[in-house]
N, C-alpha and C. Protein backbone atom coordinates (compact mmCIF):
# COMPACT_ATOMS: atom_id res chain seq x y z
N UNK A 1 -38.49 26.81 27.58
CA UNK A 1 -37.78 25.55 27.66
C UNK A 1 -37.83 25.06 29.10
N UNK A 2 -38.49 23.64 29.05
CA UNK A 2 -38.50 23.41 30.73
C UNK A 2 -37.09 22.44 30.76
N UNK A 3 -35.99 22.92 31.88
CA UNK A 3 -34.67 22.45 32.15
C UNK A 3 -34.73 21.95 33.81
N UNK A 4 -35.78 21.55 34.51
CA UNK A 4 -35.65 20.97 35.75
C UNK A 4 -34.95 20.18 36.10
N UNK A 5 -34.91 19.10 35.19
CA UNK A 5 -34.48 17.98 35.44
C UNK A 5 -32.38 18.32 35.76
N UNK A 6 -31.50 17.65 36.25
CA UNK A 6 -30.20 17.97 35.90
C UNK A 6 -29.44 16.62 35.44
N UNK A 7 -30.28 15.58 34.75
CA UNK A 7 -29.59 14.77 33.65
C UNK A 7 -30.48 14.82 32.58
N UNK A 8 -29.96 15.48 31.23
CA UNK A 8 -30.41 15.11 30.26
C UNK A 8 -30.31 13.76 29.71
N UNK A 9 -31.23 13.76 28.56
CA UNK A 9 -31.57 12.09 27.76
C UNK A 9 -31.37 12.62 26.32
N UNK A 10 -30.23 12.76 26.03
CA UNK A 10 -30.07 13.17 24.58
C UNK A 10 -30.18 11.91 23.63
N UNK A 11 -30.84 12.52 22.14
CA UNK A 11 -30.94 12.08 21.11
C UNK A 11 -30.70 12.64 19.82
N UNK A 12 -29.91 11.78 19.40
CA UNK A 12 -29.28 12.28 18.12
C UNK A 12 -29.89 12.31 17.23
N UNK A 13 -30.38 13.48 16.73
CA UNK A 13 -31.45 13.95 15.61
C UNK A 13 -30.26 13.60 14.01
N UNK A 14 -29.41 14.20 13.88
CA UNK A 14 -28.45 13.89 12.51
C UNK A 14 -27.28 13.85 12.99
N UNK A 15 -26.28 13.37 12.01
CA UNK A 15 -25.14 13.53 12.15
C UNK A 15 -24.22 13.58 10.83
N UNK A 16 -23.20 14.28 10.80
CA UNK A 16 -22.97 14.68 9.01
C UNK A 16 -20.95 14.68 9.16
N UNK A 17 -20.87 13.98 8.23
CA UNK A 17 -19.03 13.78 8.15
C UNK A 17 -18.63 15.00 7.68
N UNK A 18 -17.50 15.93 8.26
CA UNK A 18 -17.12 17.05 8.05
C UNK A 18 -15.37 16.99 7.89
N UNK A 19 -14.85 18.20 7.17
CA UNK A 19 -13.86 18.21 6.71
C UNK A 19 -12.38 17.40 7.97
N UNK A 20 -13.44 18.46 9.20
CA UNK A 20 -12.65 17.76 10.73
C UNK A 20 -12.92 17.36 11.20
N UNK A 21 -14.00 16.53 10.79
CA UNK A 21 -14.52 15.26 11.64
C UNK A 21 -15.90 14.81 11.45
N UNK A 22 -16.91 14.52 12.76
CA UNK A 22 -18.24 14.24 12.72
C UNK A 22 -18.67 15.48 13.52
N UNK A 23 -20.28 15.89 13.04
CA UNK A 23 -20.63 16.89 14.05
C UNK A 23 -22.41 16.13 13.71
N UNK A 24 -22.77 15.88 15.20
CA UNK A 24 -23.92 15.60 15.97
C UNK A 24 -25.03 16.73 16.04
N UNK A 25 -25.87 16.63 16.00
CA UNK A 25 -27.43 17.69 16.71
C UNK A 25 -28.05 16.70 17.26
N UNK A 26 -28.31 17.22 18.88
CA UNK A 26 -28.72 16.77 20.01
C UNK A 26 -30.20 17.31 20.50
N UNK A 27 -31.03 16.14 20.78
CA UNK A 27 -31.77 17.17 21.56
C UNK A 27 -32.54 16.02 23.00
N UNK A 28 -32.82 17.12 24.42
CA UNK A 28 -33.43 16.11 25.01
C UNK A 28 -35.38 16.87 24.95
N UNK A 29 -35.19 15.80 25.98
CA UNK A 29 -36.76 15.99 25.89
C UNK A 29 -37.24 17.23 26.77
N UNK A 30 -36.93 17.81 27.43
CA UNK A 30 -36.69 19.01 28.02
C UNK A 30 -37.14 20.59 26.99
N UNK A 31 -36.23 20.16 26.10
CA UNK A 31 -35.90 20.78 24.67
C UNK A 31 -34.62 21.95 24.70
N UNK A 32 -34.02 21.23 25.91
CA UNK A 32 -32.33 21.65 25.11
C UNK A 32 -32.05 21.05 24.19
N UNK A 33 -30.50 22.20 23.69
CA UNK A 33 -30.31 21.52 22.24
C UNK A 33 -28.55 21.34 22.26
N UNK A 34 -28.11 20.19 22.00
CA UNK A 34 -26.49 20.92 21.96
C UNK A 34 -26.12 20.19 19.89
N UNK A 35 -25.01 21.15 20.11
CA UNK A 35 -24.06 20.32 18.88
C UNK A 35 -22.98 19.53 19.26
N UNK A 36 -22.68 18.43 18.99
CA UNK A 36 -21.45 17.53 19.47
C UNK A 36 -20.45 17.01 18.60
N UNK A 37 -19.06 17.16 18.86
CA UNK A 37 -18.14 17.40 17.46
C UNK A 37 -17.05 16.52 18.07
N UNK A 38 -16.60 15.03 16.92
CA UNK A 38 -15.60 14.26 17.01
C UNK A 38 -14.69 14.80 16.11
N UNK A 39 -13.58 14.90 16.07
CA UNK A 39 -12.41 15.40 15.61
C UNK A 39 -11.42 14.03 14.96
N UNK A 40 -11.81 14.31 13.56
CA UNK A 40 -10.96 13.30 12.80
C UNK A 40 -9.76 12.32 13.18
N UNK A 41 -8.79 13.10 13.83
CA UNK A 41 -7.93 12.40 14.41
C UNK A 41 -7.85 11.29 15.83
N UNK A 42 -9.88 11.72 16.45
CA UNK A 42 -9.37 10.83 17.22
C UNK A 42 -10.44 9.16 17.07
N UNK A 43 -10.91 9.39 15.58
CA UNK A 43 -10.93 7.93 15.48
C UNK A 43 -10.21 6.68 15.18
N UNK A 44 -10.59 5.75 15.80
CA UNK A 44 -9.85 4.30 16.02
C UNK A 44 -9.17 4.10 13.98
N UNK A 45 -8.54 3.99 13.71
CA UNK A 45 -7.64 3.42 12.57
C UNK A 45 -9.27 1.70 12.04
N UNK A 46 -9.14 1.97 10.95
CA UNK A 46 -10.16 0.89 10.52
C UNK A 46 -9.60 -0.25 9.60
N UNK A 47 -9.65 -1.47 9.97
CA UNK A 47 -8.81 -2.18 9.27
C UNK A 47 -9.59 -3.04 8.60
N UNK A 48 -9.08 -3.32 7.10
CA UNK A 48 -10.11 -4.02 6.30
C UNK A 48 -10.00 -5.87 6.05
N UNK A 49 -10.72 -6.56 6.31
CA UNK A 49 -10.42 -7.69 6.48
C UNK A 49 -10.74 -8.63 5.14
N UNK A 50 -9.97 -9.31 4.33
CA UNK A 50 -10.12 -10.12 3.40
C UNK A 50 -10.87 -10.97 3.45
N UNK A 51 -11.69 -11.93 2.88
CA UNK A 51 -12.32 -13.03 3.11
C UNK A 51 -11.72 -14.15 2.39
N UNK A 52 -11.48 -15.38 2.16
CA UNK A 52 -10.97 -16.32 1.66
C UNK A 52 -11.98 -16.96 1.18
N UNK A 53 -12.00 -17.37 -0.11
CA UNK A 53 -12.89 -17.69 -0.74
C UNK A 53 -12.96 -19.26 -0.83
């Protein structure tokens, strides 16, 4: 794995809705790899908007 660089350029290969949240697979071009995990509670509230016909 070449890691020279010290900013990665990650890209989000998938991402899949989980019981506690979202979890990400990352990869840069380097060919590190991370997993990245949002936690249910800390998304924004979604509000649904009516349309008037």
């Amino acid at each position: 794995m070449h890691t020279e660089h010290t900013t990665h350029t990650w890209t989000t290969h998938s991402t899949h809705d989980t019981s506690e949240g979202l979890v990400g697979y990352q990869g840069c071009r380097c060919g590190a790899q991370r997993i990245v995990t949002v936690p249910t509670q800390s998304f924004a509230p979604v509000a649904e908007v009516a349309h008037r016909a």
